[in-house]
PDB file of N, CA and C in Angstrom:
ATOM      1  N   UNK A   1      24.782  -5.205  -6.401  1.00  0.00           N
ATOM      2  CA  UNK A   1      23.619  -5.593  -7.170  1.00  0.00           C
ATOM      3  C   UNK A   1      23.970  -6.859  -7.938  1.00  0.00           C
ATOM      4  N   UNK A   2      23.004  -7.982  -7.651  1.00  0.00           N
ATOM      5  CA  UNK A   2      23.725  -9.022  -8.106  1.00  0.00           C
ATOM      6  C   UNK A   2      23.282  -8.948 -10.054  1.00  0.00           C
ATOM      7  N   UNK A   3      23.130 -10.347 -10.886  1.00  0.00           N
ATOM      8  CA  UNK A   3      22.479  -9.518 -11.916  1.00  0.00           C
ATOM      9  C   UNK A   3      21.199  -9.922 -12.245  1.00  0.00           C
ATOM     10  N   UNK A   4      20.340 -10.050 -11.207  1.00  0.00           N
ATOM     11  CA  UNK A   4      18.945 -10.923 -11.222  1.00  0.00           C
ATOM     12  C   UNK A   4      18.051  -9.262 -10.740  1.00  0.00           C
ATOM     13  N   UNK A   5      19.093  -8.342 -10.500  1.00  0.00           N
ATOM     14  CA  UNK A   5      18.361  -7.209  -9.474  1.00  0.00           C
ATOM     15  C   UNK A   5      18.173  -6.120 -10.615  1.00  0.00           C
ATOM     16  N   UNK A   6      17.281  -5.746 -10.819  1.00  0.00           N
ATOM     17  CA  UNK A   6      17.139  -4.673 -11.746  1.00  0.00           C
ATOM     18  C   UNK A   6      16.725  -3.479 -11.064  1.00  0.00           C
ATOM     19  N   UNK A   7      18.149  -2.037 -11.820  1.00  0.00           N
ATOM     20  CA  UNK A   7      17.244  -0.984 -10.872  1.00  0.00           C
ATOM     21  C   UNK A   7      16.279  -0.403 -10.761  1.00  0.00           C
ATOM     22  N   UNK A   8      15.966   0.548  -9.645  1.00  0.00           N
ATOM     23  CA  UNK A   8      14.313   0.915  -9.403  1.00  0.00           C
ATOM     24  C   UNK A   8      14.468   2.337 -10.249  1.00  0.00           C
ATOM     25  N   UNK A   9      13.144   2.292 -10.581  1.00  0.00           N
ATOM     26  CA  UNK A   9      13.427   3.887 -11.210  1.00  0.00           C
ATOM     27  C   UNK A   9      12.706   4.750  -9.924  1.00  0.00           C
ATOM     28  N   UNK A  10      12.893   6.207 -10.468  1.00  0.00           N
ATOM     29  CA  UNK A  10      12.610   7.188  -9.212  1.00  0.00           C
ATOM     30  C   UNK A  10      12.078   6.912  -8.339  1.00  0.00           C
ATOM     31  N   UNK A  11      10.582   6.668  -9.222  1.00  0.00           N
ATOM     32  CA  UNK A  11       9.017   6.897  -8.537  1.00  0.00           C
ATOM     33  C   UNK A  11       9.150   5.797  -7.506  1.00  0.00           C
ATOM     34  N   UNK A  12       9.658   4.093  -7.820  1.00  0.00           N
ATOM     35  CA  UNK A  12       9.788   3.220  -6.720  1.00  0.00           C
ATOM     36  C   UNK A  12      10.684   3.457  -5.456  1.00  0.00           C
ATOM     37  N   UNK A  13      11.701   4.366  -5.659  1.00  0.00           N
ATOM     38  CA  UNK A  13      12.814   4.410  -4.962  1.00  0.00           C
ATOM     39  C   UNK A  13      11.896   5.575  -4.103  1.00  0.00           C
ATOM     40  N   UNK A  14      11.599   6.595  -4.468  1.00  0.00           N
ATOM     41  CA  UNK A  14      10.928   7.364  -3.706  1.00  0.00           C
ATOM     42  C   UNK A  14       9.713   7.325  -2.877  1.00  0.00           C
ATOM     43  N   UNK A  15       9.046   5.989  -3.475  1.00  0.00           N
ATOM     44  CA  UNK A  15       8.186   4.955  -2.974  1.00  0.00           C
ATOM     45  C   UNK A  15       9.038   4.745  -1.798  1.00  0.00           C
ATOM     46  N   UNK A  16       9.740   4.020  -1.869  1.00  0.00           N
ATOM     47  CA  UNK A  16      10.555   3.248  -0.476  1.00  0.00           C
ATOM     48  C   UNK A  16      11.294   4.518   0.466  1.00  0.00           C
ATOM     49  N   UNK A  17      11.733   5.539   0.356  1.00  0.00           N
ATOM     50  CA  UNK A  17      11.887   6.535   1.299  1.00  0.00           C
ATOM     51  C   UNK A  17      10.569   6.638   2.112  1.00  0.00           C
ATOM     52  N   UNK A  18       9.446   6.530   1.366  1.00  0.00           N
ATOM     53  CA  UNK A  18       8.442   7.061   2.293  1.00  0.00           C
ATOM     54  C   UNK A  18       7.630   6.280   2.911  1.00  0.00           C
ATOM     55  N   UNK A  19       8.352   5.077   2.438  1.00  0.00           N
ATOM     56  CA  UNK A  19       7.766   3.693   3.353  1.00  0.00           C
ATOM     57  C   UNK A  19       8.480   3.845   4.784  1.00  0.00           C
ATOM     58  N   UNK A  20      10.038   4.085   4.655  1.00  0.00           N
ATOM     59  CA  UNK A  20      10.803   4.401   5.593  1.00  0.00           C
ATOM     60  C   UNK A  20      10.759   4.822   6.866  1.00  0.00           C
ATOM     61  N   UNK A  21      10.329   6.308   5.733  1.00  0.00           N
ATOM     62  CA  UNK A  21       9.578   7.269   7.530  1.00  0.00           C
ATOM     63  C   UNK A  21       8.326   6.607   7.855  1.00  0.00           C
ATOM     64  N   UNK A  22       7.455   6.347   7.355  1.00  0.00           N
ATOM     65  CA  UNK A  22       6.605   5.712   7.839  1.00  0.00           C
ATOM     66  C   UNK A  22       7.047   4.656   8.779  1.00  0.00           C
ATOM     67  N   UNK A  23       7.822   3.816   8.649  1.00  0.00           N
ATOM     68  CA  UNK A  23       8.500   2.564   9.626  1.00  0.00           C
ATOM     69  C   UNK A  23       9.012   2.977  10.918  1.00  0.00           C
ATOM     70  N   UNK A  24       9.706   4.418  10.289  1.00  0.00           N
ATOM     71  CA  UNK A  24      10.099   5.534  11.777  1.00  0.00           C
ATOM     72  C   UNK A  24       9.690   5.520  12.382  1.00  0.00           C
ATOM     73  N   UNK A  25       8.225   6.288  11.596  1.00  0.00           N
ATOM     74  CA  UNK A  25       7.129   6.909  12.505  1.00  0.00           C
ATOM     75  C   UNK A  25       6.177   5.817  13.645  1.00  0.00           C
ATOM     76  N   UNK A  26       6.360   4.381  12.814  1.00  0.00           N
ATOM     77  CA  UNK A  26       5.633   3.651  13.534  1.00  0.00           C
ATOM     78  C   UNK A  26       6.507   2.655  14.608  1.00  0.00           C
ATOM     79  N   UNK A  27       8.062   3.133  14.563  1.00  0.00           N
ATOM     80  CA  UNK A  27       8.805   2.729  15.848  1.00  0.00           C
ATOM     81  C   UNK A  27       8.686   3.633  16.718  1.00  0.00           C
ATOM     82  N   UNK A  28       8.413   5.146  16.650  1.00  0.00           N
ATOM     83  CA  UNK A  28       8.027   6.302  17.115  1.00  0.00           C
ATOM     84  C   UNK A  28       6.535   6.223  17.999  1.00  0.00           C
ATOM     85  N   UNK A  29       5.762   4.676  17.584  1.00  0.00           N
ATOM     86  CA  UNK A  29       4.661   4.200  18.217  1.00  0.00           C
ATOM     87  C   UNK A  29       3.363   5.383  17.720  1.00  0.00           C
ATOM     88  N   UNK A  30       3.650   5.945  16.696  1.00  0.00           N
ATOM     89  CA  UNK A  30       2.492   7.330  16.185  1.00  0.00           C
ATOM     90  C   UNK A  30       1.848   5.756  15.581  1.00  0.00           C
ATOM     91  N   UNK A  31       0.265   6.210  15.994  1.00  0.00           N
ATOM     92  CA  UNK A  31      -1.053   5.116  15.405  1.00  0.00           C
ATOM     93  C   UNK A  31      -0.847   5.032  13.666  1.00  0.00           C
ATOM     94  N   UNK A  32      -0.762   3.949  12.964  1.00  0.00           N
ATOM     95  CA  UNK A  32      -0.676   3.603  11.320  1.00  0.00           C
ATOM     96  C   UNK A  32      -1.217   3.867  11.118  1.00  0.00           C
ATOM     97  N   UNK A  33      -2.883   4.531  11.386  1.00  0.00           N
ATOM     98  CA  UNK A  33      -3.992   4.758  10.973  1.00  0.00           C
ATOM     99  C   UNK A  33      -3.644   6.911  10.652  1.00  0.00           C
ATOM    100  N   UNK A  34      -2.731   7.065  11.616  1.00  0.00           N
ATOM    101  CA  UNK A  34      -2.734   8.537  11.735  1.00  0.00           C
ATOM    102  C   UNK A  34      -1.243   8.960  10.275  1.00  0.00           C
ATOM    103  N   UNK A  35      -0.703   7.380  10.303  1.00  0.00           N
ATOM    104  CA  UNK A  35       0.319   7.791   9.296  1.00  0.00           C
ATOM    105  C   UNK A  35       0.117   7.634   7.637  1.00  0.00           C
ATOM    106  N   UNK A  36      -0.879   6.781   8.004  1.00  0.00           N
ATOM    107  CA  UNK A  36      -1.339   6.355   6.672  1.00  0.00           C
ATOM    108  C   UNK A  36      -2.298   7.684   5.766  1.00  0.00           C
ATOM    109  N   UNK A  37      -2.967   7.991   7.155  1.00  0.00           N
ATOM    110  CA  UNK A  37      -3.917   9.483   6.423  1.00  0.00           C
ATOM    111  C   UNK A  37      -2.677  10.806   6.152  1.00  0.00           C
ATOM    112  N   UNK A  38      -1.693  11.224   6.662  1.00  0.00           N
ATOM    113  CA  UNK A  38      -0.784  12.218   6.548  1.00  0.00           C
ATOM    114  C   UNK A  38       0.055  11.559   4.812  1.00  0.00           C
ATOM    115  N   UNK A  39       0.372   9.847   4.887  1.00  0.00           N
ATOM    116  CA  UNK A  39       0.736   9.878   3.560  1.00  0.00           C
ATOM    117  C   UNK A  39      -0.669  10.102   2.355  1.00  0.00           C
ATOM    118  N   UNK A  40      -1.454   9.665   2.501  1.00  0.00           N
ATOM    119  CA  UNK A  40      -2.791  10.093   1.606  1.00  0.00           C
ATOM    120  C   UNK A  40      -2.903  11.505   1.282  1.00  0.00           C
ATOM    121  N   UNK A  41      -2.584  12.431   2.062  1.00  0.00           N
ATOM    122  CA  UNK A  41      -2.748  14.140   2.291  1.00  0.00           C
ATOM    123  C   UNK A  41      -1.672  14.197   1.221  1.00  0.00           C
ATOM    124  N   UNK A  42      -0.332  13.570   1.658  1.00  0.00           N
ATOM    125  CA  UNK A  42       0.581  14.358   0.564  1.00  0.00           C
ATOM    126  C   UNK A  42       0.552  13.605  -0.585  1.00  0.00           C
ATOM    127  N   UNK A  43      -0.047  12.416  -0.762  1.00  0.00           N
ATOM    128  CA  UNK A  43       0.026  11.830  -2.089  1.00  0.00           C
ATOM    129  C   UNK A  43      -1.264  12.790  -2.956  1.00  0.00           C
ATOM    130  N   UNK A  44      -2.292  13.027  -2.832  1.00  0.00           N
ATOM    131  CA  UNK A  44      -3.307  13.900  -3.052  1.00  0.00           C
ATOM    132  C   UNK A  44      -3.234  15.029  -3.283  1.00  0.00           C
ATOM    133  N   UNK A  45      -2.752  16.001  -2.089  1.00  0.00           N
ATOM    134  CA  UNK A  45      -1.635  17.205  -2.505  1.00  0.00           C
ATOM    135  C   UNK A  45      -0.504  17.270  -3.725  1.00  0.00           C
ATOM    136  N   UNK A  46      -0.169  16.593  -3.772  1.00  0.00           N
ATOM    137  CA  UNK A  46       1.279  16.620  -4.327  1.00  0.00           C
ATOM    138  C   UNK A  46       0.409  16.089  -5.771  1.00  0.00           C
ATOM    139  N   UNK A  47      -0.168  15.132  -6.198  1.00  0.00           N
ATOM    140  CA  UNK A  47      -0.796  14.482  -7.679  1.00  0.00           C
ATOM    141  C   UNK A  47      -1.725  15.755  -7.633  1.00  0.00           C
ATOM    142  N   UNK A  48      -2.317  16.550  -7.381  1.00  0.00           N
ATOM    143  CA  UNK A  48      -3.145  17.981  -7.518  1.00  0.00           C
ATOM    144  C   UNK A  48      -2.140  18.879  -8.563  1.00  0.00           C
ATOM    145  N   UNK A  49      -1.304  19.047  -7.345  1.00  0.00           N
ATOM    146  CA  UNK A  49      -0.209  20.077  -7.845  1.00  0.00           C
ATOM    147  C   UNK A  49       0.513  19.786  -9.338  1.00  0.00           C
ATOM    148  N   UNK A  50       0.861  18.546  -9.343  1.00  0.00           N
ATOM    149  CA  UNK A  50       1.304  17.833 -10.388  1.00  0.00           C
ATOM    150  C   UNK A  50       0.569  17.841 -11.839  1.00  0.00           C
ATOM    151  N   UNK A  51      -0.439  17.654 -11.655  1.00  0.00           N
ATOM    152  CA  UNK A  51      -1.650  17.346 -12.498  1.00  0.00           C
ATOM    153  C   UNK A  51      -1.864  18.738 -13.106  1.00  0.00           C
ATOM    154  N   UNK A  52      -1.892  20.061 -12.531  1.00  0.00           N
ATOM    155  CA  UNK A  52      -1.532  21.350 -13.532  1.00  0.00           C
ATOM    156  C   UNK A  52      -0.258  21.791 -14.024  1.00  0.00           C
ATOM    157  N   UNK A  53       0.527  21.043 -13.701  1.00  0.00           N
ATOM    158  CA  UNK A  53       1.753  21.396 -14.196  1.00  0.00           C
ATOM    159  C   UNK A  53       2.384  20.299 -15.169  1.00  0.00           C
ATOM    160  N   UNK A  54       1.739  19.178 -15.686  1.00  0.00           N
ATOM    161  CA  UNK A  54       1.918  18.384 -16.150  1.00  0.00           C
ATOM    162  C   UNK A  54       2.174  18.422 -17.807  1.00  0.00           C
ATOM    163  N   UNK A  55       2.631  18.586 -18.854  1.00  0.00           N
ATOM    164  CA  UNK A  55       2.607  18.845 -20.473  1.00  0.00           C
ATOM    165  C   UNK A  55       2.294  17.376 -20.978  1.00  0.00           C
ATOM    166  N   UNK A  56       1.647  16.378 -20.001  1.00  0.00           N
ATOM    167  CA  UNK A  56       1.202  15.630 -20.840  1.00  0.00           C
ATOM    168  C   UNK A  56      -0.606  15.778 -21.374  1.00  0.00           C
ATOM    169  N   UNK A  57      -0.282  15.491 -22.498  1.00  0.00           N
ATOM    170  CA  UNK A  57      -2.129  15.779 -22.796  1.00  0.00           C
ATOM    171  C   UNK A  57      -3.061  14.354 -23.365  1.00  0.00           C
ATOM    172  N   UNK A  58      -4.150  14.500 -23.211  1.00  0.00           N
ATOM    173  CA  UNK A  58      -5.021  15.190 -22.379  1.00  0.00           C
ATOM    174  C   UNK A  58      -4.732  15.102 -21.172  1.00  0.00           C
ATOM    175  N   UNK A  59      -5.374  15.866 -20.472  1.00  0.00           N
ATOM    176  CA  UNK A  59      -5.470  15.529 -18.579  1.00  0.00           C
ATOM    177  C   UNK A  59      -6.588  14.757 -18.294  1.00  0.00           C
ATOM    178  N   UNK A  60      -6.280  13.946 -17.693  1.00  0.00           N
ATOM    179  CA  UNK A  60      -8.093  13.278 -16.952  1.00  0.00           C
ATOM    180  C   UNK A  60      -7.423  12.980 -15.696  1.00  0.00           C
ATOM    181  N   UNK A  61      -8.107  14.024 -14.249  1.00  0.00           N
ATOM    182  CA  UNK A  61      -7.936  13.249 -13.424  1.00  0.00           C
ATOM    183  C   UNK A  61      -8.604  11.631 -12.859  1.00  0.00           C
ATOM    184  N   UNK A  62      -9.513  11.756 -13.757  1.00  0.00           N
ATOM    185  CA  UNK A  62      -9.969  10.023 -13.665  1.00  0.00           C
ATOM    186  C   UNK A  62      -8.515   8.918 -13.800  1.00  0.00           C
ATOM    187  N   UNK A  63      -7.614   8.990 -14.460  1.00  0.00           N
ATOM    188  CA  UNK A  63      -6.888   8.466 -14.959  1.00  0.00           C
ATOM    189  C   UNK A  63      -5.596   8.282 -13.759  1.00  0.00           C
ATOM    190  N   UNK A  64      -5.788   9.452 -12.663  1.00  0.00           N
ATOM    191  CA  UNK A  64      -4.885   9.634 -11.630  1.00  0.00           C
ATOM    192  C   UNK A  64      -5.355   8.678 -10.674  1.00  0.00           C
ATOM    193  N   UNK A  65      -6.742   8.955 -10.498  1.00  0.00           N
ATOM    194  CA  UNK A  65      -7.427   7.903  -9.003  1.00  0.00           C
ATOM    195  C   UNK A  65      -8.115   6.522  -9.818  1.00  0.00           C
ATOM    196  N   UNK A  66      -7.556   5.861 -10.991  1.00  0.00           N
ATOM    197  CA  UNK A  66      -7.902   4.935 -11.255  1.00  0.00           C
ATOM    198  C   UNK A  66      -6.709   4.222 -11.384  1.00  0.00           C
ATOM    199  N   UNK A  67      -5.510   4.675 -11.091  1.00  0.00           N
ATOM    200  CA  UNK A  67      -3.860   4.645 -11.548  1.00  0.00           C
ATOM    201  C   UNK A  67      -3.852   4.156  -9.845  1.00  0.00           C
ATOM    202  N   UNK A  68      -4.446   4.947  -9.101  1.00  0.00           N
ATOM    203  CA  UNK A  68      -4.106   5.221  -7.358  1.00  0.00           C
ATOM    204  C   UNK A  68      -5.332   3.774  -7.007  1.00  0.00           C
ATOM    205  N   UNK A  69      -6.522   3.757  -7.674  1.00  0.00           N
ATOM    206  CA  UNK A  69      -7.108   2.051  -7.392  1.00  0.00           C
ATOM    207  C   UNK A  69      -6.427   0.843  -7.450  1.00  0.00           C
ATOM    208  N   UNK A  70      -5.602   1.265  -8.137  1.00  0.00           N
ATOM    209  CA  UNK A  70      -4.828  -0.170  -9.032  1.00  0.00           C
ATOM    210  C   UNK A  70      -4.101  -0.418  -7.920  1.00  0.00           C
ATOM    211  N   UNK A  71      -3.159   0.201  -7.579  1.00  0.00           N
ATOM    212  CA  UNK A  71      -2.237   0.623  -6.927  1.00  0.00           C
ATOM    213  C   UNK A  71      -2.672  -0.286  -5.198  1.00  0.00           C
ATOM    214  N   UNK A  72      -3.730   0.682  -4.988  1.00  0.00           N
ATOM    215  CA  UNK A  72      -4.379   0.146  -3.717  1.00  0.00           C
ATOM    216  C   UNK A  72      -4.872  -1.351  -3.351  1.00  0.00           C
ATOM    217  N   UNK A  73      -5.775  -1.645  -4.658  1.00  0.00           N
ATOM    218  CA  UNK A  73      -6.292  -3.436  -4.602  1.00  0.00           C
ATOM    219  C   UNK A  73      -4.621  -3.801  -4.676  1.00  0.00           C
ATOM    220  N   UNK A  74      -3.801  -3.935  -5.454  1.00  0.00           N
ATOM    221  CA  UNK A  74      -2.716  -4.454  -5.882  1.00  0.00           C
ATOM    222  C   UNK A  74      -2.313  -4.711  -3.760  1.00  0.00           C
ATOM    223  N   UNK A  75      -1.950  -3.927  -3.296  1.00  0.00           N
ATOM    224  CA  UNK A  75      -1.097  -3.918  -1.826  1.00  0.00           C
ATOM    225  C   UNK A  75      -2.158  -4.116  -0.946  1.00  0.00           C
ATOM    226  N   UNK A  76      -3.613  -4.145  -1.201  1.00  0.00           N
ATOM    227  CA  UNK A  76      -4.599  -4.717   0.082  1.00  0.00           C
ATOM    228  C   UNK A  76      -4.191  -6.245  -0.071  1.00  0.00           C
ATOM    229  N   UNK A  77      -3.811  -6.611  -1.622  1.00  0.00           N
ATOM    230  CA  UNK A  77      -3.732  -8.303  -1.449  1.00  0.00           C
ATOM    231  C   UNK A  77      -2.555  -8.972  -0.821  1.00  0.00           C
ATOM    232  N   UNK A  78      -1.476  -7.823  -1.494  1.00  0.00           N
ATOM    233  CA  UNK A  78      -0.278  -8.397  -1.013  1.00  0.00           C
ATOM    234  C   UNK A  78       0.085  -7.904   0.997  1.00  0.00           C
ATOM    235  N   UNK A  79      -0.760  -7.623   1.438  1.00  0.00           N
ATOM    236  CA  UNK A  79      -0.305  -7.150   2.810  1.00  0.00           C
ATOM    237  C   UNK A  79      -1.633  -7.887   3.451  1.00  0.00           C
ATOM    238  N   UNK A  80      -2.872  -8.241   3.063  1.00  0.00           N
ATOM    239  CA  UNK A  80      -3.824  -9.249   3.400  1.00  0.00           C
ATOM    240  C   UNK A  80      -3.113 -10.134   3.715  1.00  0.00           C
ATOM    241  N   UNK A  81      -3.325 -11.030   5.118  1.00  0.00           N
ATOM    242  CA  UNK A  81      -2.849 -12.069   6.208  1.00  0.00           C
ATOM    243  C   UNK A  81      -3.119 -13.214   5.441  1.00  0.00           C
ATOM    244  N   UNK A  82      -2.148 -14.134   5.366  1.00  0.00           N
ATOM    245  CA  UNK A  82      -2.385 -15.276   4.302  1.00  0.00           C
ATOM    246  C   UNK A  82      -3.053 -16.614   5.403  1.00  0.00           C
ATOM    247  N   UNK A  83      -3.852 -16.750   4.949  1.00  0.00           N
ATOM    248  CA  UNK A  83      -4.811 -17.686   5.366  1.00  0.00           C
ATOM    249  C   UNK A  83      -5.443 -19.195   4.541  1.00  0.00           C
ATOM    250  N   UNK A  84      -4.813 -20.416   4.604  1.00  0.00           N
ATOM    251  CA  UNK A  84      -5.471 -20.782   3.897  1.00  0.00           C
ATOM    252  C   UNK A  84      -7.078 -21.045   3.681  1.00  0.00           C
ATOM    253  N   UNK A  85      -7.603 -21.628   2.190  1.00  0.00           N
ATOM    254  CA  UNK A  85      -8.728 -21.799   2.618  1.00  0.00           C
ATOM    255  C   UNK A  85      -9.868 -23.179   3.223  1.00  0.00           C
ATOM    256  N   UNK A  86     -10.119 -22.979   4.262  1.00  0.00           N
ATOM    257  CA  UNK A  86     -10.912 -24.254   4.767  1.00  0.00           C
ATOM    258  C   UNK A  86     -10.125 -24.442   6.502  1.00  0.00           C
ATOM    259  N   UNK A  87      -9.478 -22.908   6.613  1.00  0.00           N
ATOM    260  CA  UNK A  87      -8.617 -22.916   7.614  1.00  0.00           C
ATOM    261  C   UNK A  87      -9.716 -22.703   8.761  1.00  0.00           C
ATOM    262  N   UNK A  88     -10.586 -21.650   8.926  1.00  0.00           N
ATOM    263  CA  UNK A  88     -11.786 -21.362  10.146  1.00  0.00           C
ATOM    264  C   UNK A  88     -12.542 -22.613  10.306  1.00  0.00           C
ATOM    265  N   UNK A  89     -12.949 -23.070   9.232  1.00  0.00           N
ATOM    266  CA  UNK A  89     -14.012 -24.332   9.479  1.00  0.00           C
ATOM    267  C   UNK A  89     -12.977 -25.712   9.937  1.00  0.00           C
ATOM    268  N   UNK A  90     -11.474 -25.951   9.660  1.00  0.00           N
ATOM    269  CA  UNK A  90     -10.789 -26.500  11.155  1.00  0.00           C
ATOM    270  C   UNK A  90     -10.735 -26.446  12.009  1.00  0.00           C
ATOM    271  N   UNK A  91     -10.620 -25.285  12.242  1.00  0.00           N
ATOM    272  CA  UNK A  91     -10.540 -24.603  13.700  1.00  0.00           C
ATOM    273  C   UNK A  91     -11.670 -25.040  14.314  1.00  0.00           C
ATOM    274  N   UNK A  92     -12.537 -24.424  13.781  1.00  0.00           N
ATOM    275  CA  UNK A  92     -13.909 -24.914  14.316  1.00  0.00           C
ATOM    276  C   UNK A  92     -14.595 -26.101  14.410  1.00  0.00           C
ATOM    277  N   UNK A  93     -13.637 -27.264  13.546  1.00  0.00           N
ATOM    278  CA  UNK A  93     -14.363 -28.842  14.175  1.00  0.00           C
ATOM    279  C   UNK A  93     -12.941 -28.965  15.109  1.00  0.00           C
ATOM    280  N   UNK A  94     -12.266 -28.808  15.501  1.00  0.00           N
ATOM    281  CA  UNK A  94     -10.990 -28.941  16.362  1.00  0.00           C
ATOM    282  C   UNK A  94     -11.868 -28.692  18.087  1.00  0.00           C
ATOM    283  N   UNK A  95     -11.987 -27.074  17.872  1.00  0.00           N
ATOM    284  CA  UNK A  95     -12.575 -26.443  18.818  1.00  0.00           C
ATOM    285  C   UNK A  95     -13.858 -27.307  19.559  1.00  0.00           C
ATOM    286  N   UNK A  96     -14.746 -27.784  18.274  1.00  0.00           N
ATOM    287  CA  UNK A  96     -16.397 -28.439  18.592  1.00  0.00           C
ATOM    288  C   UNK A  96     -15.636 -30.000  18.968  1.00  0.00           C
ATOM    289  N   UNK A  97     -14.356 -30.766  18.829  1.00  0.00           N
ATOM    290  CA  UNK A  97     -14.357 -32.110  19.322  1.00  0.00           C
ATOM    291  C   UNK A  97     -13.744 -31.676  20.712  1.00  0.00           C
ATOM    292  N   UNK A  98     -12.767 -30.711  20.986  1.00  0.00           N
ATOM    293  CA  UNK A  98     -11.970 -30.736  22.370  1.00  0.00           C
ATOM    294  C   UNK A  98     -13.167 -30.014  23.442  1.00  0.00           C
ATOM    295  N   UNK A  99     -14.364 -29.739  22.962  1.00  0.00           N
ATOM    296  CA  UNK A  99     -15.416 -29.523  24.059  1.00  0.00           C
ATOM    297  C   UNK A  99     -16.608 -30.861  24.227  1.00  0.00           C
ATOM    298  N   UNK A 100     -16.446 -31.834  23.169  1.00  0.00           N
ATOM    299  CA  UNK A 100     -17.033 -32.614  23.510  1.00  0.00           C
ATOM    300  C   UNK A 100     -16.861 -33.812  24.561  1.00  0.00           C
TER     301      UNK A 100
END
């Protein structure tokens, strides 16, 4: 660890195990669409279970699937295909001069 690297606590580290199998599963050629819903099942399952056994108070599960939004916009952006912008409408006078 060099000293720019700070460690992960649990929840990230256990994050990345289950990115893992997932990476398995998808050298294993199982559809992302079929792995992605089995991790949703146990993230859902498992924050259920959690959520009554929890001694923090109050409870709001609002607070769980607004924690799990964040979460989601946050990695649609960072895994969204980087594109710049004004990139299609090149393409498309490129495309409209090599047919003229």
């Amino acid at each position: 660890m060099t000293s720019d690297d700070k460690p992960q606590n649990f929840s990230m580290t256990l994050a990345n195990e289950l990115i893992n199998l997932a990476n398995k599963n998808l050298q294993q050629n199982h559809p992302v669409e079929d792995i992605a819903e089995g991790l949703r099942h146990a993230a859902a399952n498992f924050s259920a279970y959690a959520f009554f056994r929890s001694e923090q108070t109050p409870k709001d599960p609002n607070q769980i699937v607004e924690s799990f939004v964040s979460m989601f916009e946050y990695y649609l952006d960072a895994h969204k295909p980087k594109e710049s912008p004004g990139e299609g409408l090149a393409q498309t006078i490129a495309k409209a001069k090599e047919e003229l």
